[in-house]
N, C-alpha and C. Protein backbone atom coordinates (compact mmCIF):
# COMPACT_ATOMS: atom_id res chain seq x y z
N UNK A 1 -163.32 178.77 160.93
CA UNK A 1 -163.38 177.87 162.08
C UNK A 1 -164.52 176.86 161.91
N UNK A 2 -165.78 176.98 161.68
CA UNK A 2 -166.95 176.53 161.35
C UNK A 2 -166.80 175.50 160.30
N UNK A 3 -165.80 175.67 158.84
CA UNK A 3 -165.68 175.07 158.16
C UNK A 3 -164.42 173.91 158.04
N UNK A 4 -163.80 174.28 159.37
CA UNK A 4 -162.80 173.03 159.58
C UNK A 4 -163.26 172.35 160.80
N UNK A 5 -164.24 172.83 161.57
CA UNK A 5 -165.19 171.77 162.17
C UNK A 5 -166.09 171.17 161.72
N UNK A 6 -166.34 171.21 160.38
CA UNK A 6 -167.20 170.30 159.49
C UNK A 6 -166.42 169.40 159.19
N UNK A 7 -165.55 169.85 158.61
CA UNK A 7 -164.88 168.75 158.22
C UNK A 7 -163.76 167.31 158.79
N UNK A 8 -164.12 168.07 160.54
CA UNK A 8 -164.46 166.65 161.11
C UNK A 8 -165.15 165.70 161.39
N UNK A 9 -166.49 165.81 160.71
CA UNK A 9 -167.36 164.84 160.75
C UNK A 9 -166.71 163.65 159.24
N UNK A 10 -165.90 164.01 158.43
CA UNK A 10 -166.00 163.55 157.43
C UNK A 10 -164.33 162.28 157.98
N UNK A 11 -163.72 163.04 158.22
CA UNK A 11 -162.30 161.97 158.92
C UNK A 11 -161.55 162.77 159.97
N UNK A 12 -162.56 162.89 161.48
CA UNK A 12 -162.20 163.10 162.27
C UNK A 12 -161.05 163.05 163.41
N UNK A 13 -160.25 164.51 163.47
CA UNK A 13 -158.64 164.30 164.05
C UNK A 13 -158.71 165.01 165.29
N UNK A 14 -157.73 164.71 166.18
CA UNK A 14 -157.16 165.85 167.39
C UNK A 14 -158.64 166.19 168.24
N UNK A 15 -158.41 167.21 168.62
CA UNK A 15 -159.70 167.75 169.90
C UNK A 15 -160.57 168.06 169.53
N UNK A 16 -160.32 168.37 167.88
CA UNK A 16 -162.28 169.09 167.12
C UNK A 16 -162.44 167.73 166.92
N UNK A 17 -161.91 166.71 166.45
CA UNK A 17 -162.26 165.36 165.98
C UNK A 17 -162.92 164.81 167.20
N UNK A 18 -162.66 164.62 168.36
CA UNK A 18 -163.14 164.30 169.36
C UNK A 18 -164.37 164.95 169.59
N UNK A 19 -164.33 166.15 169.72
CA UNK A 19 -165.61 166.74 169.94
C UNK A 19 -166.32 166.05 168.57
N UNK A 20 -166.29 166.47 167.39
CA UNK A 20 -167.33 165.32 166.11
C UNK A 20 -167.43 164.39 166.38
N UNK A 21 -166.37 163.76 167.18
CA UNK A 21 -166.97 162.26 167.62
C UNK A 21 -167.89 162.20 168.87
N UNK A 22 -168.02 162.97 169.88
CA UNK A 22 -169.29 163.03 170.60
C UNK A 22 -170.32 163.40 170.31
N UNK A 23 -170.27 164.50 169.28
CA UNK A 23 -171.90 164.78 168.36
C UNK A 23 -172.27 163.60 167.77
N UNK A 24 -171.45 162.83 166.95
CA UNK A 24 -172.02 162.00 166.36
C UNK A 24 -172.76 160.47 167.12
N UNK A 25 -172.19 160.69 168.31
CA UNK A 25 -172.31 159.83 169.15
C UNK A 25 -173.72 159.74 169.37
N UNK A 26 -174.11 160.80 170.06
CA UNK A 26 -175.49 161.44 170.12
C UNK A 26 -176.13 161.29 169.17
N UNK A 27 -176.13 162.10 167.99
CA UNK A 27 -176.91 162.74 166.63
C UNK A 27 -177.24 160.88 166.26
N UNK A 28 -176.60 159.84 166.18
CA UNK A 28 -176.64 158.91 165.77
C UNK A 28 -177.01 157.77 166.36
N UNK A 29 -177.29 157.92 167.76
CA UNK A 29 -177.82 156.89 168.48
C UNK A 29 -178.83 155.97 168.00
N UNK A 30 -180.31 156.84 167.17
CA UNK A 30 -181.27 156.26 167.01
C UNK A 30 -181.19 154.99 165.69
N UNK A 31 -180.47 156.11 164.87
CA UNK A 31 -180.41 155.50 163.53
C UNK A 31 -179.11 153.88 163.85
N UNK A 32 -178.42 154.43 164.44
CA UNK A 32 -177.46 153.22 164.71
C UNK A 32 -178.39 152.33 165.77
N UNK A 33 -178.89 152.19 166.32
CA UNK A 33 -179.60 150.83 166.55
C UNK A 33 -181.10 150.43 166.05
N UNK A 34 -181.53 151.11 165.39
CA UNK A 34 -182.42 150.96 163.55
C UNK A 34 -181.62 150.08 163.05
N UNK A 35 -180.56 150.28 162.26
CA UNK A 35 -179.23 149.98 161.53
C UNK A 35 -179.59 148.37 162.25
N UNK A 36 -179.00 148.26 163.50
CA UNK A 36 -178.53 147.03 164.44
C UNK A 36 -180.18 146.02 163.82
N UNK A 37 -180.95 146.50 164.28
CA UNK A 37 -182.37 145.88 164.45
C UNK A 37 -182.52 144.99 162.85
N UNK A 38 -182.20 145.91 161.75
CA UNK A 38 -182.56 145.49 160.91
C UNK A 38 -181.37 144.83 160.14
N UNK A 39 -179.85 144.56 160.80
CA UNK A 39 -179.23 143.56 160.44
C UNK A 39 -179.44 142.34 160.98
N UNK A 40 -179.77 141.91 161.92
CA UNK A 40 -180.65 140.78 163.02
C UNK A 40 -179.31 139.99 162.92
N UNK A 41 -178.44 140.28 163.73
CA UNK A 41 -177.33 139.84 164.29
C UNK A 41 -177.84 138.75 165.45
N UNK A 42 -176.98 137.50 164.92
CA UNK A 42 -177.52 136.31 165.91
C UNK A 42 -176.32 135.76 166.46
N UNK A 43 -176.39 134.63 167.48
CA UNK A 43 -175.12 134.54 168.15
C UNK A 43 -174.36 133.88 167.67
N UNK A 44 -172.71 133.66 167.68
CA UNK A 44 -171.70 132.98 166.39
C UNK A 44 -171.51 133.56 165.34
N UNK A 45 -172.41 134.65 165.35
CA UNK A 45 -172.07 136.20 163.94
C UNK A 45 -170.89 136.00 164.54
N UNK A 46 -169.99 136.87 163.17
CA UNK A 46 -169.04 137.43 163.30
C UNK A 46 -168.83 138.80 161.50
N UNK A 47 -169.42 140.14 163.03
CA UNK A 47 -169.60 141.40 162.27
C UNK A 47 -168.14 142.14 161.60
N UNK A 48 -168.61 142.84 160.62
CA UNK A 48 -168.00 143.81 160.65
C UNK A 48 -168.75 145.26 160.49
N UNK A 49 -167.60 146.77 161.03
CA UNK A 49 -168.59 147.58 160.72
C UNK A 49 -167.32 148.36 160.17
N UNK A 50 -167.90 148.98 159.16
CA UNK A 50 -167.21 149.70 158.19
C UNK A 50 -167.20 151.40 158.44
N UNK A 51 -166.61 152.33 159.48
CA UNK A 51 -166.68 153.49 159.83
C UNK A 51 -167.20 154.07 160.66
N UNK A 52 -166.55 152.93 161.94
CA UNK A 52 -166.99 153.20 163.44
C UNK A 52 -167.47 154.47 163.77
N UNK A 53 -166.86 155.19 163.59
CA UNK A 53 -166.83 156.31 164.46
C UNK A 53 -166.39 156.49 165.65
N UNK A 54 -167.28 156.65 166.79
CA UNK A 54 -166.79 157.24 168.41
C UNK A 54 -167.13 155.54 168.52
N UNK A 55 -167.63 154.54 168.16
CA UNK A 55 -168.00 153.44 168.46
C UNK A 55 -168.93 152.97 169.36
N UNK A 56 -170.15 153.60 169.20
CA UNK A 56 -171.51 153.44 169.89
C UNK A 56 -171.75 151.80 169.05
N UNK A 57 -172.15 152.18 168.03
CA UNK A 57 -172.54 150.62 167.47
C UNK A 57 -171.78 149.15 168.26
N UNK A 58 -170.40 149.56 167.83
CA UNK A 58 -169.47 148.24 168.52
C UNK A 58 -169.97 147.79 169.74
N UNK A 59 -170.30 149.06 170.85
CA UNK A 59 -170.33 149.10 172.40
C UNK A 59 -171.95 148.62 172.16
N UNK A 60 -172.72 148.81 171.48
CA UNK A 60 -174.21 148.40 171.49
C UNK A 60 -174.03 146.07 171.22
N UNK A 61 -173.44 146.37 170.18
CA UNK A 61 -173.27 144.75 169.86
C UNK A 61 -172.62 144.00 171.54
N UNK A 62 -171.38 143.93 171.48
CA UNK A 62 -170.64 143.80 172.20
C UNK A 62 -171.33 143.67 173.90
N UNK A 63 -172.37 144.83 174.11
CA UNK A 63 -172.71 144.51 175.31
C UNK A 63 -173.98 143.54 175.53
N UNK A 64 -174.83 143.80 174.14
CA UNK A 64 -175.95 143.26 174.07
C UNK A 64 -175.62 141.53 173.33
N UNK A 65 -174.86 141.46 172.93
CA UNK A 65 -175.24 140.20 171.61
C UNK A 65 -174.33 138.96 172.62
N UNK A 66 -174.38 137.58 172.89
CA UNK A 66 -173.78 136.69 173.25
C UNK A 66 -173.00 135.68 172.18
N UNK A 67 -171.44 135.79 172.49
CA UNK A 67 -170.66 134.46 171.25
C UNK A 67 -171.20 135.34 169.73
N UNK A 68 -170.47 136.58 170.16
CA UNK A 68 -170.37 137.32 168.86
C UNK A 68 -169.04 138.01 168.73
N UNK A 69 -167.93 137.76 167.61
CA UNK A 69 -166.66 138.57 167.53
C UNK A 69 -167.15 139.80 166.72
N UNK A 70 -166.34 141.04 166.59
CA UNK A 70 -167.01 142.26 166.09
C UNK A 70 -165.59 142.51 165.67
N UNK A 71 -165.75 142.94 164.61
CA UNK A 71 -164.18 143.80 164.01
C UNK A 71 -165.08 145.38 163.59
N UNK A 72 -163.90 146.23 163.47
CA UNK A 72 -164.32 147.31 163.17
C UNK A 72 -163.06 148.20 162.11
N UNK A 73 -163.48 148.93 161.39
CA UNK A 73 -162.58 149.75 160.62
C UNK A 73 -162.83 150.97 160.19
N UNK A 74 -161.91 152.27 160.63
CA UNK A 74 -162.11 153.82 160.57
C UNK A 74 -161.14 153.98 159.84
N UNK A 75 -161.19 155.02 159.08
CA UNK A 75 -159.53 155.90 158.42
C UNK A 75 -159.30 157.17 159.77
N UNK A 76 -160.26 157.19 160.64
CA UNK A 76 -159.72 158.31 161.39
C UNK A 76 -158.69 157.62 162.95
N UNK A 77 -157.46 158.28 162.83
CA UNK A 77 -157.01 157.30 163.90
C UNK A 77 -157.37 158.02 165.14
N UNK A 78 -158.23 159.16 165.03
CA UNK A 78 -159.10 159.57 166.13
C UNK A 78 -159.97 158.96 166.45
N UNK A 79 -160.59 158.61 165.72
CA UNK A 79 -162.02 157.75 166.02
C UNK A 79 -161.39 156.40 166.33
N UNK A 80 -160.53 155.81 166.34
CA UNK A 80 -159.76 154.72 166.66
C UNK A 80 -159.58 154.33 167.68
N UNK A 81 -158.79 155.53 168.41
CA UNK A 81 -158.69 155.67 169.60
C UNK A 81 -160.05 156.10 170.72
N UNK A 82 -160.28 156.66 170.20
CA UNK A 82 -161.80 157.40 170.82
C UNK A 82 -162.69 156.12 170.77
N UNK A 83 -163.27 155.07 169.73
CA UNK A 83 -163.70 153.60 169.57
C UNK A 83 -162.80 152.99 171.13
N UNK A 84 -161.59 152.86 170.93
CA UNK A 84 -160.67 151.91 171.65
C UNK A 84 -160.91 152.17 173.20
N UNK A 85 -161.45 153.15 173.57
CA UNK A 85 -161.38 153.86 174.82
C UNK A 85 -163.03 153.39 175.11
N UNK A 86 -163.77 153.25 174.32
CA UNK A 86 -165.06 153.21 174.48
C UNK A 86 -165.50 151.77 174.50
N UNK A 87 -164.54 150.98 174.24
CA UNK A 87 -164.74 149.52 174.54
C UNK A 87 -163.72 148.76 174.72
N UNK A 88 -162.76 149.42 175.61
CA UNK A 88 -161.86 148.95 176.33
C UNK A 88 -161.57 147.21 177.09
N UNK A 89 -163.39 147.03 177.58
CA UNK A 89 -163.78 145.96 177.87
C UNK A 89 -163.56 145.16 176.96
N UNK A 90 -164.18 144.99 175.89
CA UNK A 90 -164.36 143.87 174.81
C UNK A 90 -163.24 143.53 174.15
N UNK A 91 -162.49 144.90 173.74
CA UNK A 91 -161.16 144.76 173.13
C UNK A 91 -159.92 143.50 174.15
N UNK A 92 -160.09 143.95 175.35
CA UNK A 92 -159.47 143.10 176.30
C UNK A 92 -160.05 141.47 176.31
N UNK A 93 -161.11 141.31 176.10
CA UNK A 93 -161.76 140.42 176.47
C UNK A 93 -161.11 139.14 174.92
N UNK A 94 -161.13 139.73 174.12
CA UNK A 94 -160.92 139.28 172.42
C UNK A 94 -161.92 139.79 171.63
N UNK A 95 -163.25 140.10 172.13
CA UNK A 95 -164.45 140.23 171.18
C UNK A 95 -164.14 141.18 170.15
N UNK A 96 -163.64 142.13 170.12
CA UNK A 96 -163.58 143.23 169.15
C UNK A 96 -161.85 143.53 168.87
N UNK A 97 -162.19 144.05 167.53
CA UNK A 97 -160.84 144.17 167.08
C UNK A 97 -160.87 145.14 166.41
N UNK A 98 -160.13 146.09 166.02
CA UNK A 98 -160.02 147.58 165.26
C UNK A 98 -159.16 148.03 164.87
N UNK A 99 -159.52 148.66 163.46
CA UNK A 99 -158.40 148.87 162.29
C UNK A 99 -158.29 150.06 162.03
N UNK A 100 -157.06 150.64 161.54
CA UNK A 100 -157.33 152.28 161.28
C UNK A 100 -157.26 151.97 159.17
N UNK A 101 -158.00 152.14 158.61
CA UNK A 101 -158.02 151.74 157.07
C UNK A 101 -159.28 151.80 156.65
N UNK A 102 -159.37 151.29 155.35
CA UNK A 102 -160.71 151.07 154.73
C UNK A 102 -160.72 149.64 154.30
N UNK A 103 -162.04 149.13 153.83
CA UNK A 103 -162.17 147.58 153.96
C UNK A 103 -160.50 147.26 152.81
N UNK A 104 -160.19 148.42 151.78
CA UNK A 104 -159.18 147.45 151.23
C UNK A 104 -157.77 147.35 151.80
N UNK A 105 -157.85 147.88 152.69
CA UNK A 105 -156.57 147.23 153.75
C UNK A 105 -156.68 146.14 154.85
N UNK A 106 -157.96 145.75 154.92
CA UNK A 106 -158.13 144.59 155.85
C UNK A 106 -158.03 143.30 154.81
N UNK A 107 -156.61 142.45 155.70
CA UNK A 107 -156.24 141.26 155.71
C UNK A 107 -157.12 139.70 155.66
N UNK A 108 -158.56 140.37 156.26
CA UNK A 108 -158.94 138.98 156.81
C UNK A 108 -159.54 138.27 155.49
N UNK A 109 -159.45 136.91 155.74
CA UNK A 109 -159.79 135.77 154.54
C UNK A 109 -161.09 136.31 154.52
N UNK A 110 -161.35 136.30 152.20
CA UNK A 110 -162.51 135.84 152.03
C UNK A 110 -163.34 134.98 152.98
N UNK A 111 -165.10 135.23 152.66
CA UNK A 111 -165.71 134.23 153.16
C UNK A 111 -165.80 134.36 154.50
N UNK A 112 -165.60 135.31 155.57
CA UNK A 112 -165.49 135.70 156.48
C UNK A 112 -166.48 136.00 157.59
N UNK A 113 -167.18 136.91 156.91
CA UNK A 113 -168.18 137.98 158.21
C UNK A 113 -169.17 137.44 157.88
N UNK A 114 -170.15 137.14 158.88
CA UNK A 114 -172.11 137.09 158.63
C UNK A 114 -172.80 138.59 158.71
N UNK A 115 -172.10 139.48 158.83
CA UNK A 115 -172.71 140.60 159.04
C UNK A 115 -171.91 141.58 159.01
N UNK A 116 -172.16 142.63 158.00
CA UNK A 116 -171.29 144.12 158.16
C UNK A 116 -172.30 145.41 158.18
N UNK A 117 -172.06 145.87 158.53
CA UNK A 117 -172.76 147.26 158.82
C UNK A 117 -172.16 148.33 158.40
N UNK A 118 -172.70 150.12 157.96
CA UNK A 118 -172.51 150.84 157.72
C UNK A 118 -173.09 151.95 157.92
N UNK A 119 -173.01 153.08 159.15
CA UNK A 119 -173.69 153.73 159.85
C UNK A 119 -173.13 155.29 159.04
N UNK A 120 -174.16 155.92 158.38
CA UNK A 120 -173.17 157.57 157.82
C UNK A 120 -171.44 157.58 157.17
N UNK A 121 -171.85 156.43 156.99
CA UNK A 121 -170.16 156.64 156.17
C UNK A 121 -170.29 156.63 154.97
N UNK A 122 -171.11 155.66 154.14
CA UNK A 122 -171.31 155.59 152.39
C UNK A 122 -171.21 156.34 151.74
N UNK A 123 -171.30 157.82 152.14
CA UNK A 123 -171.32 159.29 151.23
C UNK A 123 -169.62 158.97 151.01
N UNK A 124 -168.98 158.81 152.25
CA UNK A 124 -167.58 159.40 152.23
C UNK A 124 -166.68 158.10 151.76
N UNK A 125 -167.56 157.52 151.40
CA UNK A 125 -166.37 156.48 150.49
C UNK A 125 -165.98 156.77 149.11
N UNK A 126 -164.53 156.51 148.71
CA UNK A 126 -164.16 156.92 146.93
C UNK A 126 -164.47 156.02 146.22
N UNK A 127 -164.38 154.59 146.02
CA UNK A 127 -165.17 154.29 145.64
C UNK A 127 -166.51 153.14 146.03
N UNK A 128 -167.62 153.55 145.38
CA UNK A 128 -168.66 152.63 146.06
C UNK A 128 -168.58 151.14 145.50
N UNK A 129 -169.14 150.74 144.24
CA UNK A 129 -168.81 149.69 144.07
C UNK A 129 -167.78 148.69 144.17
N UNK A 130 -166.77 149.33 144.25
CA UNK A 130 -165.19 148.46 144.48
C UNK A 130 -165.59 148.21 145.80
N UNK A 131 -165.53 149.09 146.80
CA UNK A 131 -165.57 148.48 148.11
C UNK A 131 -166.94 147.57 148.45
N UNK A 132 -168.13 147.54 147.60
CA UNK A 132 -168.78 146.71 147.75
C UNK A 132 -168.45 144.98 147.29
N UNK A 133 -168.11 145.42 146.24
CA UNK A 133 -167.59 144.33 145.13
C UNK A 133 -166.49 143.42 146.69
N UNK A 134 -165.61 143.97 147.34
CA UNK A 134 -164.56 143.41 148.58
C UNK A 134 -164.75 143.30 149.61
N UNK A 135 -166.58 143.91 149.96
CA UNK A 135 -167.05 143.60 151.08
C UNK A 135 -167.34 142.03 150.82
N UNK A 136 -168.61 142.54 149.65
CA UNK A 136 -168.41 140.76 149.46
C UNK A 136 -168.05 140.07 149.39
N UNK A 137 -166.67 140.15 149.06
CA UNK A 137 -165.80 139.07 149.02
C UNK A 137 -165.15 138.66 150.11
N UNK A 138 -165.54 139.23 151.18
CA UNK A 138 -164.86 139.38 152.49
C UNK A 138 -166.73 138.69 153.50
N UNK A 139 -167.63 138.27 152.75
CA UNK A 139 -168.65 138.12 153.44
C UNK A 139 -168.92 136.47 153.45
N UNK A 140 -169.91 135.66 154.29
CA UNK A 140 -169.86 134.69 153.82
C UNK A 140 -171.21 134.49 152.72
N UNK A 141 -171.34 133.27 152.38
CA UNK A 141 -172.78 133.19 151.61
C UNK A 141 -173.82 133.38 152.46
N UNK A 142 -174.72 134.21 151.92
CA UNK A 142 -176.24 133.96 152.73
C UNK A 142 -176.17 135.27 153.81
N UNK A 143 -174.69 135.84 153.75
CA UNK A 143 -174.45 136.98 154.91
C UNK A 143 -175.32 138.39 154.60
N UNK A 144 -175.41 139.09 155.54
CA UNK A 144 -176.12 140.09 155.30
C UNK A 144 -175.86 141.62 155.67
N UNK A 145 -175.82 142.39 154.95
CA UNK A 145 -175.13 143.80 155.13
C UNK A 145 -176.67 144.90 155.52
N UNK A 146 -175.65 146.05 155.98
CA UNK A 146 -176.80 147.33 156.06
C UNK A 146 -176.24 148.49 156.07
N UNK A 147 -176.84 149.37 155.18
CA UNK A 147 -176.03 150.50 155.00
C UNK A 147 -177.00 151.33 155.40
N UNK A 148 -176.77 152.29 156.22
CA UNK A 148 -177.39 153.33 156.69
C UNK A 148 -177.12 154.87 156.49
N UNK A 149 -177.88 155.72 155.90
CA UNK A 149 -177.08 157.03 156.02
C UNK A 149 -178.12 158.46 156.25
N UNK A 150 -177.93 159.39 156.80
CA UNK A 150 -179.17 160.32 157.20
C UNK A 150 -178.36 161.47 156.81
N UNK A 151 -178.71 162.42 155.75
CA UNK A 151 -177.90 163.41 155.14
C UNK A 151 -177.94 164.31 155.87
N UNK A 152 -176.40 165.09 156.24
CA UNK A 152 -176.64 166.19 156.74
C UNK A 152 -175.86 167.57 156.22
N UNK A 153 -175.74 167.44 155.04
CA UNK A 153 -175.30 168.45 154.28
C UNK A 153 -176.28 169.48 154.44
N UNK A 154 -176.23 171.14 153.79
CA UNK A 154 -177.26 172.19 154.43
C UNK A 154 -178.13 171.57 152.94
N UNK A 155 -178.05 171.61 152.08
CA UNK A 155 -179.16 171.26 151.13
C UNK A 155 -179.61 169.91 151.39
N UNK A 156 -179.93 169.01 152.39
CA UNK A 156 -180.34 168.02 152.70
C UNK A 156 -181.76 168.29 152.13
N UNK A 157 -182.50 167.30 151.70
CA UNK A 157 -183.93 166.79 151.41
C UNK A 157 -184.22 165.25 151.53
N UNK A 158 -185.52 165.26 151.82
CA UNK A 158 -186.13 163.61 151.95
C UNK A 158 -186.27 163.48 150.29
N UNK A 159 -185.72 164.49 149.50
CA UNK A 159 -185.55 164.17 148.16
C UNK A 159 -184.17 163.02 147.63
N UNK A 160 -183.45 163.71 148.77
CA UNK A 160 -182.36 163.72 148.05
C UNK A 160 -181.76 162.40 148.42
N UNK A 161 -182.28 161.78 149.78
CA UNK A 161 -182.27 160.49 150.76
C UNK A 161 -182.79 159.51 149.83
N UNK A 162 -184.04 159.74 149.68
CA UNK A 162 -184.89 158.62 148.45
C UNK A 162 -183.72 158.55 147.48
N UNK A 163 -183.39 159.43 146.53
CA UNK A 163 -181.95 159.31 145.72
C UNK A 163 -180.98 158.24 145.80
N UNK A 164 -180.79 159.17 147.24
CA UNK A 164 -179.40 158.34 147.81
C UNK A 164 -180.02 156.76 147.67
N UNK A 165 -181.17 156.22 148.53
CA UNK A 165 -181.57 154.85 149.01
C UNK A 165 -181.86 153.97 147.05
N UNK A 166 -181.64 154.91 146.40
CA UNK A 166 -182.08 154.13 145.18
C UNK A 166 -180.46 153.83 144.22
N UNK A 167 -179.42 155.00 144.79
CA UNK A 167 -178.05 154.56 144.19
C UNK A 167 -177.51 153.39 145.26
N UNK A 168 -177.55 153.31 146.63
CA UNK A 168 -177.00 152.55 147.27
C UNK A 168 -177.92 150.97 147.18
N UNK A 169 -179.01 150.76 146.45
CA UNK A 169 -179.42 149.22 146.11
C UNK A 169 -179.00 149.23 144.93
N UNK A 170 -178.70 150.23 143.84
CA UNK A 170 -178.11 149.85 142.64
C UNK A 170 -176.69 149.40 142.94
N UNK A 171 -176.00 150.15 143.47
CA UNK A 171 -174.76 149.76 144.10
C UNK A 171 -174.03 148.37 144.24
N UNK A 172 -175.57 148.11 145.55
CA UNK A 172 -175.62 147.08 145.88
C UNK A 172 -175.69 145.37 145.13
N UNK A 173 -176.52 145.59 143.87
CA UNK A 173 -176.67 144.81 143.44
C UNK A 173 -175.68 144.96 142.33
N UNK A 174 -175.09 145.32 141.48
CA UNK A 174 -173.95 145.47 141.19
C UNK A 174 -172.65 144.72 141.29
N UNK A 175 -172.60 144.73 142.52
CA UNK A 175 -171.43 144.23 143.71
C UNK A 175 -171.88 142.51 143.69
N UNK A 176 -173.29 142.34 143.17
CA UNK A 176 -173.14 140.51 143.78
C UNK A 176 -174.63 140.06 144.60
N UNK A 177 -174.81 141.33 145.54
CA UNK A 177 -175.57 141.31 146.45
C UNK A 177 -177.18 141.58 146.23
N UNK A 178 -178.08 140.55 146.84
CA UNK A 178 -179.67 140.11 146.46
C UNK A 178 -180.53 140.11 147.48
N UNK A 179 -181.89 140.27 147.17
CA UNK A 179 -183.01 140.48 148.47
C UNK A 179 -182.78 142.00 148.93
N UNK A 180 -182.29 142.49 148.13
CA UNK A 180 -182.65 144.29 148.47
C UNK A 180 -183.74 144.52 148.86
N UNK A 181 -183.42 145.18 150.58
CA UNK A 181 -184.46 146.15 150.67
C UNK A 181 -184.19 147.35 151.30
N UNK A 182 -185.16 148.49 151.00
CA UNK A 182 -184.63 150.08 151.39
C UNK A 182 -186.00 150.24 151.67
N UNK A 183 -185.85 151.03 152.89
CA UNK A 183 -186.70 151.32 153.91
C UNK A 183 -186.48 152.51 154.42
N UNK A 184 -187.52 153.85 155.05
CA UNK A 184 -186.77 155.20 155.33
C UNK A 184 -187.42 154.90 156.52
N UNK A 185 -186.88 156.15 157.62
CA UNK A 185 -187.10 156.16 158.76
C UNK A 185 -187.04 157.82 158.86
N UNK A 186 -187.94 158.70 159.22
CA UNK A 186 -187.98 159.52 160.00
C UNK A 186 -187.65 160.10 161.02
N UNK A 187 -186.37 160.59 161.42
CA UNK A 187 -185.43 160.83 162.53
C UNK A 187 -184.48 162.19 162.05
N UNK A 188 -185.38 162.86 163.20
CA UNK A 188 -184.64 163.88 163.39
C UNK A 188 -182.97 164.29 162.67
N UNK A 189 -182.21 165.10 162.41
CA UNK A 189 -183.06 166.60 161.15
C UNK A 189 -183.52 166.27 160.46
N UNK A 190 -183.01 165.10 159.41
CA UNK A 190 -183.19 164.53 158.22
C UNK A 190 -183.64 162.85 157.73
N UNK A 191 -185.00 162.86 157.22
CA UNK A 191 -185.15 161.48 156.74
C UNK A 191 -183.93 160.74 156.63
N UNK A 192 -183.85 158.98 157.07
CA UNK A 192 -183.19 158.23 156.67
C UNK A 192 -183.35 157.29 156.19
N UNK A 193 -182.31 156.37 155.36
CA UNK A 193 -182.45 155.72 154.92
C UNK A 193 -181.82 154.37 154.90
N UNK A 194 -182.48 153.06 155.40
CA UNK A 194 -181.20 151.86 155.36
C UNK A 194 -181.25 150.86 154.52
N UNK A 195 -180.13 150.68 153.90
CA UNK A 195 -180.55 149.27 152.84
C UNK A 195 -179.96 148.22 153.21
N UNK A 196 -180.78 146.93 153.17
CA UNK A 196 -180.22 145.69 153.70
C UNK A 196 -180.08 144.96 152.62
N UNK A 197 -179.27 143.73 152.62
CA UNK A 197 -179.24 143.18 151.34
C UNK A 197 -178.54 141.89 151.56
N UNK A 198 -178.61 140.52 151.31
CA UNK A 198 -177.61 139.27 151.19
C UNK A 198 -177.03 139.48 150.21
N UNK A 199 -175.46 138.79 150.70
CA UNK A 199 -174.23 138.55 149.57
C UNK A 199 -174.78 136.84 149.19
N UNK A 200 -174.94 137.10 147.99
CA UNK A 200 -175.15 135.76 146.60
C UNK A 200 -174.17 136.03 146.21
N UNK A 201 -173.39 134.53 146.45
CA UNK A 201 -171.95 134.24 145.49
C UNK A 201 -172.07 133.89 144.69
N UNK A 202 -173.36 133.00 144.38
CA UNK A 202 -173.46 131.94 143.22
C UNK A 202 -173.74 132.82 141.93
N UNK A 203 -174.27 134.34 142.38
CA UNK A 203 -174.60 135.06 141.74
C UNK A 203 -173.57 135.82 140.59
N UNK A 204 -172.33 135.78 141.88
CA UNK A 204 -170.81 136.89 141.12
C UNK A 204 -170.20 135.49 140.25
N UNK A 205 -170.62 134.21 140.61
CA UNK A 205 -169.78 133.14 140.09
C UNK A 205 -170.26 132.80 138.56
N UNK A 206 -171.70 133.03 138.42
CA UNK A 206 -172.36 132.50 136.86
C UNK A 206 -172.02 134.42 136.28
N UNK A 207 -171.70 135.10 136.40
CA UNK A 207 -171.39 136.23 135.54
C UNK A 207 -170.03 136.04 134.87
């Protein structure tokens, strides 16, 4: 039982999915508007966030930010719905829009977003660089991303976070993307870690 309620934190379904989506709601408050702070979302952005969840982040933008569109994209069509219910407002309004997929099923034109975000999802992506490599390409110039993640596996360490924060700027730069920076934060169970970074096109274009 224990071990198929874990494994709704990873692509959360049905009534245990719901319940993972209110822990995470909670467990993630702090770090998800850390995350927000240090993407510096300004007005005429137009975000994306890559593994909503219960959709605290969306409902944080959306209520706080003015002449900002927000898209969002989960593989859980729990968290979809559970997102959809949680910003019912905005969705009605036009501001937000939501996908059940991963960035390589979203349609929208290159050259797109000023801002994408990534709150505890990066572990659970297959692959990292590809989907970086299509974020960017899905970003505009000069745009700016943030990946956030606070381990909560039982062998978690502020070892293992530093790790993580040193594959996700390699990653990063890899993909196109320049002005890396990784920064930890101290938050409850487990050290975290967020990396921010601009998409340079001119960069993927002279390779």
């Amino acid at each position: 039982m224990l071990e198929a309620f874990a494994k709704q934190f990873c692509k959360p379904e049905g009534m245990l999915g719901k319940l993972a989506g209110k822990i995470m709601a909670v467990e993630n408050r702090k770090i998800n508007r850390w995350t927000l702070g240090r993407l510096g979302i300004m007005p005429g952005d137009y975000v994306l966030e890559i593994g909503f969840g219960p959709g605290f982040s969306l409902e944080e933008i959306c209520r706080k930010e003015k002449n900002v569109m927000v898209d969002g994209v989960d593989v859980s069509d729990t968290m979809v719905e559970t997102a959809a219910k949680r910003n019912e407002a905005a969705i009605e309004n036009g501001d937000l829009r939501l996908y059940k997929g991963d960035v390589f099923t979203l349609k929208q034109q290159c050259h797109q977003y000023d801002k994408v975000l990534s709150v505890n999802n990066y572990p659970l992506w297959e692959k990292h660089e590809e989907s970086l490599t299509r974020i960017h390409q899905l970003m505009k110039d000069g745009g700016r991303i943030a990946i956030t993640v606070q381990p909560r596996e039982e062998d978690a360490t502020p070892e293992k976070t530093m790790a993580l924060g040193i594959k996700i700027e390699q990653d990063l730069f890899n993909a196109g993307f320049r002005d890396i920076s990784v920064k930890f934060k101290k938050v409850r169970p487990m050290l975290t870690v967020c990396v921010t970074a601009e998409c340079k096109k001119q960069d993927i274009q002279t390779h």
